[in-house]
Structures are given as C-alpha cells and as structure tokens.
C-alpha atoms as a PDB file:
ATOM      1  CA  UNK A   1       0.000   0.000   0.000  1.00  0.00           C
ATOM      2  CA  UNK A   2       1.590   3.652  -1.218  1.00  0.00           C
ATOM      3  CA  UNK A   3       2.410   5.657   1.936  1.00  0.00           C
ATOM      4  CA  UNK A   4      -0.442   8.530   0.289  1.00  0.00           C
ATOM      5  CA  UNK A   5      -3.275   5.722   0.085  1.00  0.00           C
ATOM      6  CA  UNK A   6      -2.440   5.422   3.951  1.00  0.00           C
ATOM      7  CA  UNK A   7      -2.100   8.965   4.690  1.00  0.00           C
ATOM      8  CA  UNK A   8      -5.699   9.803   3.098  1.00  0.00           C
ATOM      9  CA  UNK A   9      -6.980   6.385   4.756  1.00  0.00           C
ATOM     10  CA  UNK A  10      -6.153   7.831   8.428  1.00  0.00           C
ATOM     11  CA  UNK A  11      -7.287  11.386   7.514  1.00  0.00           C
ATOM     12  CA  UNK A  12     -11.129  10.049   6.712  1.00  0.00           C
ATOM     13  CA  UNK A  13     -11.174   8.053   9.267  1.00  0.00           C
ATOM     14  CA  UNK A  14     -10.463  11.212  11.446  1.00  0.00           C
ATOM     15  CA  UNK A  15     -12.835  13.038  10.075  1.00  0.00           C
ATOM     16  CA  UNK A  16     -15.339  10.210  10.407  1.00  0.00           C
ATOM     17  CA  UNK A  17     -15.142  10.012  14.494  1.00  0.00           C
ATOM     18  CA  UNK A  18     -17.691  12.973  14.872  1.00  0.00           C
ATOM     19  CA  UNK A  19     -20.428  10.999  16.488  1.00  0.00           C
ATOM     20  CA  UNK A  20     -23.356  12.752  16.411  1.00  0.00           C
ATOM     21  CA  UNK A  21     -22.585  12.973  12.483  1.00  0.00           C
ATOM     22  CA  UNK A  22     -22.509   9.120  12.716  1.00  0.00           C
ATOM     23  CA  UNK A  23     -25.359   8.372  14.853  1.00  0.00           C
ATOM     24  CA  UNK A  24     -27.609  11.199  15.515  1.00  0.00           C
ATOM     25  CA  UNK A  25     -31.492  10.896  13.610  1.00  0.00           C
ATOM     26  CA  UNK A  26     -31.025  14.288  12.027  1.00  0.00           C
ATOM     27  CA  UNK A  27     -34.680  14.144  10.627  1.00  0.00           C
ATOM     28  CA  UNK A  28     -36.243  12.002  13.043  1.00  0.00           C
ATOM     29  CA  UNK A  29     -40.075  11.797  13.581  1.00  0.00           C
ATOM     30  CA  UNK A  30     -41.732  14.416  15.772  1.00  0.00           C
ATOM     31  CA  UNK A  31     -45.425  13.278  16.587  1.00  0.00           C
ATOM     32  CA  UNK A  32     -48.522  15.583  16.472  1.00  0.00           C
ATOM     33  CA  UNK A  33     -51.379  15.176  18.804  1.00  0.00           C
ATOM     34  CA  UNK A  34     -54.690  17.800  19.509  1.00  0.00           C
ATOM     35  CA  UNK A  35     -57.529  17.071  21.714  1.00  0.00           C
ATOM     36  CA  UNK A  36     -59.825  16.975  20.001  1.00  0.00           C
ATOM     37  CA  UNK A  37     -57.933  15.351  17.312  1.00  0.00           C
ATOM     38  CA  UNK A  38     -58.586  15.869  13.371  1.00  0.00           C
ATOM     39  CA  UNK A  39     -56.932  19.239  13.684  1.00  0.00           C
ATOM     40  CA  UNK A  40     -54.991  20.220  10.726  1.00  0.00           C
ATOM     41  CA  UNK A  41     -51.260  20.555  11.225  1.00  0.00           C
ATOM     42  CA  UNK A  42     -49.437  23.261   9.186  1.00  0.00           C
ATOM     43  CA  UNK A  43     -45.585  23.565   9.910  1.00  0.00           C
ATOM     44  CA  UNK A  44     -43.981  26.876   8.606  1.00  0.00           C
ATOM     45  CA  UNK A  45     -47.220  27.924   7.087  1.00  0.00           C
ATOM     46  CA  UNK A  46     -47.619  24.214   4.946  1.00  0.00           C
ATOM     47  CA  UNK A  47     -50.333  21.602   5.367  1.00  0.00           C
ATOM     48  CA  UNK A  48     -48.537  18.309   6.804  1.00  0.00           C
ATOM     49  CA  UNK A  49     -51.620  16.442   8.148  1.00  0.00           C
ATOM     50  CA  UNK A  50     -54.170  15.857  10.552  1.00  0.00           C
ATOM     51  CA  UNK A  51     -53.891  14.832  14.173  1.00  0.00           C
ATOM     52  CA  UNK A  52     -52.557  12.156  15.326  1.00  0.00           C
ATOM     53  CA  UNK A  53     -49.657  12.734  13.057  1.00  0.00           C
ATOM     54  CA  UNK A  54     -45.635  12.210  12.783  1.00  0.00           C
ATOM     55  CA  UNK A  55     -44.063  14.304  10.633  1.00  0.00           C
ATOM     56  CA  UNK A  56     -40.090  13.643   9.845  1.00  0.00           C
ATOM     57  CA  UNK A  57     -38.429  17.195  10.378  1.00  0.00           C
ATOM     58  CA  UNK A  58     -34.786  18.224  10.085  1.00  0.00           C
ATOM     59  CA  UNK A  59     -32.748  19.075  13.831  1.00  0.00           C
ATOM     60  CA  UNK A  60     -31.437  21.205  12.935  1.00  0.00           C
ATOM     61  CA  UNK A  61     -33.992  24.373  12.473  1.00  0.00           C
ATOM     62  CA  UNK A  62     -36.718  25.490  13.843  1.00  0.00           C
ATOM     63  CA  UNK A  63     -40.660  25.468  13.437  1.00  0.00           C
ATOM     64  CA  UNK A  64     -43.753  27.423  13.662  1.00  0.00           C
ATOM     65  CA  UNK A  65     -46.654  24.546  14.268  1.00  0.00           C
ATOM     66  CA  UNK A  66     -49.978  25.783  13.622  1.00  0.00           C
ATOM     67  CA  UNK A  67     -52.934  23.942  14.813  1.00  0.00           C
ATOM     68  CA  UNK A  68     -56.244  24.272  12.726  1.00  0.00           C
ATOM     69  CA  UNK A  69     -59.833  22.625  12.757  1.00  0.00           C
ATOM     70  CA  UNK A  70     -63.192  24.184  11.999  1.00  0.00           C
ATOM     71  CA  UNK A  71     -65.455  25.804  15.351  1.00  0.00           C
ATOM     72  CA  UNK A  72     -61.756  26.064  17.638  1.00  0.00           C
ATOM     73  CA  UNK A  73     -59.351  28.653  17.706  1.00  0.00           C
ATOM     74  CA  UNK A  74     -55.990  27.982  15.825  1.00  0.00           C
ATOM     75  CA  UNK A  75     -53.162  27.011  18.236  1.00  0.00           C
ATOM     76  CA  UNK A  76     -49.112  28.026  17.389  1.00  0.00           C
ATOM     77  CA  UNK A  77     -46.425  26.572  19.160  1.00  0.00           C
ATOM     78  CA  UNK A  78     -42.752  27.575  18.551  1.00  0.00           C
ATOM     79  CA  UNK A  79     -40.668  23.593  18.157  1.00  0.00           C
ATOM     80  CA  UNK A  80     -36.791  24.618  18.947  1.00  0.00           C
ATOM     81  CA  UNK A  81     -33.856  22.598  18.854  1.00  0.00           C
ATOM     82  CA  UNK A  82     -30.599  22.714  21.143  1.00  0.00           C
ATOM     83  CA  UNK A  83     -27.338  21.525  21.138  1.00  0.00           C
ATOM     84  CA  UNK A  84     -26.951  18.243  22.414  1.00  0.00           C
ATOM     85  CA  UNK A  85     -24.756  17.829  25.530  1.00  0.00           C
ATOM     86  CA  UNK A  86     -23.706  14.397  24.934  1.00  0.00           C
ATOM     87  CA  UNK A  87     -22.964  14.655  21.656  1.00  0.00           C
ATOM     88  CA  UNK A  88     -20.397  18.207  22.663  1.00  0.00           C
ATOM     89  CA  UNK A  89     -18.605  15.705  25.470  1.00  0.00           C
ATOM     90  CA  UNK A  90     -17.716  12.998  22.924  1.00  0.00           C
ATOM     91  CA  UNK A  91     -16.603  15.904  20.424  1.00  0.00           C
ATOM     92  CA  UNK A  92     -14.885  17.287  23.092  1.00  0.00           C
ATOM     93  CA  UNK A  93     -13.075  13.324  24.080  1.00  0.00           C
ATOM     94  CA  UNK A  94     -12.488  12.924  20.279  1.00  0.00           C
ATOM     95  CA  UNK A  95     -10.420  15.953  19.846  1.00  0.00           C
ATOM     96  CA  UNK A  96     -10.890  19.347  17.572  1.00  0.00           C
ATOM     97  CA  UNK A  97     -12.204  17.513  14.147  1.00  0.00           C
ATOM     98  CA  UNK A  98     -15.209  16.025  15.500  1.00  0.00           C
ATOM     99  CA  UNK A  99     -16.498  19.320  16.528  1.00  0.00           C
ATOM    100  CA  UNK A 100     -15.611  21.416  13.955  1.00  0.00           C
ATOM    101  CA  UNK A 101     -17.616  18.592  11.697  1.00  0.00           C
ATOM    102  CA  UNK A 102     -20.332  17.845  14.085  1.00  0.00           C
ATOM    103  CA  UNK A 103     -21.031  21.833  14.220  1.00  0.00           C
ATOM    104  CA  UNK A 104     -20.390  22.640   9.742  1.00  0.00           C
ATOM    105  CA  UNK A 105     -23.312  20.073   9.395  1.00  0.00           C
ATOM    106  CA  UNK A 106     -25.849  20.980  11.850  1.00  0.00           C
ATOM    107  CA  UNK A 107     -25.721  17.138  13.598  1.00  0.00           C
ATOM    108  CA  UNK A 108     -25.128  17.881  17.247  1.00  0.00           C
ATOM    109  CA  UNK A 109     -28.594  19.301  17.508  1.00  0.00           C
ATOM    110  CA  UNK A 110     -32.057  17.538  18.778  1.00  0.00           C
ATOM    111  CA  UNK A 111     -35.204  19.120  19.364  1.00  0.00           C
ATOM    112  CA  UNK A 112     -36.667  20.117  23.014  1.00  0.00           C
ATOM    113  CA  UNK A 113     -39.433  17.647  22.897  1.00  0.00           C
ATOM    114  CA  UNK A 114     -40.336  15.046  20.279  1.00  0.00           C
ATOM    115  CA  UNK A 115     -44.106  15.098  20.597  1.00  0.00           C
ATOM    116  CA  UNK A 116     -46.559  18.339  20.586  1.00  0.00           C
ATOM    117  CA  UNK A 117     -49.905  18.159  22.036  1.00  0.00           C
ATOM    118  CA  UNK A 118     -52.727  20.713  22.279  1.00  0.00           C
ATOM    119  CA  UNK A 119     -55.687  21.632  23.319  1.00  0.00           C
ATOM    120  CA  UNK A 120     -57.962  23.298  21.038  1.00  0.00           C
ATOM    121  CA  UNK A 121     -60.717  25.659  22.237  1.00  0.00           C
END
C-alpha cells in the first residue's frame, strides 16, 4: 500500500469520528397530537396532516406549528432545537475535528421535545 493511500486512509477516518454525524437521527419523527384530534397541522405555514400525526423534520432548524380545525381557535407553538450535551462531550473526548464537523453540518442538535400536544378551544 503507497504511503499517500495510507495517509488519506487515516485522515477520513479522522474526520469520520464525529459521532453525532454518525449516529444522531437528524430528521427524526416528531409526533402531532390535539384534543380533540382531526386538527390540521401546518408547519412553517404548509399543510402536513391531521392529528394524530408524525411528521419527519430536520434538527437542525426550527418550526412554527400551527394547529387548525373548523369551530376552535388555531393554536401556534414555537418547536426549537438545542445543542446536544452528549454529543459536545464525545466531540470534546475525540479531539478538535469532531467538533468542527459535528457543528459545519448541523448534527449535534435535537429538538426540546419530540411530541406536541394541544388543546384546542
């Protein structure tokens, strides 16, 4: 094996040690619930479905959830996502590459909750 082959072998698997890049769901499934259910669920202004509902949205942005059914009043709620703590400690353990690639693509970060439910009046 050339000496350059090597080289390039160690450097990706360097830059492969980020672990939230590796195993953090970075659109995983947030579910939607309303009492009474049926309500129609709009996320940044677009129709996604009715309640009960899980809808597959990316970690690492934010939401405006609007809540809508006929006779109630509509219902926002503000979904934010954080950094995760875990994931910054093993960046940290696993040296200055796993941050700085755990923080260009957005993969340390998980949402505050990972199910919504109103009530609609």
């Amino acid at each position: 094996m050339k000496v350059w082959t090597k080289i390039f072998i160690g450097m990706l698997c360097l830059v492969m040690t980020s672990c939230a890049t590796l195993f953090n769901d970075k659109e995983p499934p947030v579910s939607f619930m309303s009492n009474p259910s049926a309500a129609k669920v709009y996320v940044n202004g677009s129709y996604m479905g009715d309640t009960p509902c899980a809808i597959r949205l990316k970690t690492d942005k934010e939401y405006t959830i609007e809540y809508r059914k006929e006779g109630y009043e509509t219902k926002t709620y503000f979904l934010s996502n954080k950094v995760g703590a875990g994931w910054i400690v093993l960046d940290v353990l696993g040296g200055l590459i796993p941050i700085v690639v755990d923080a260009a693509t957005g993969a340390w970060y998980e949402f505050n909750q990972e199910t919504v439910n109103v009530l609609l009046e």
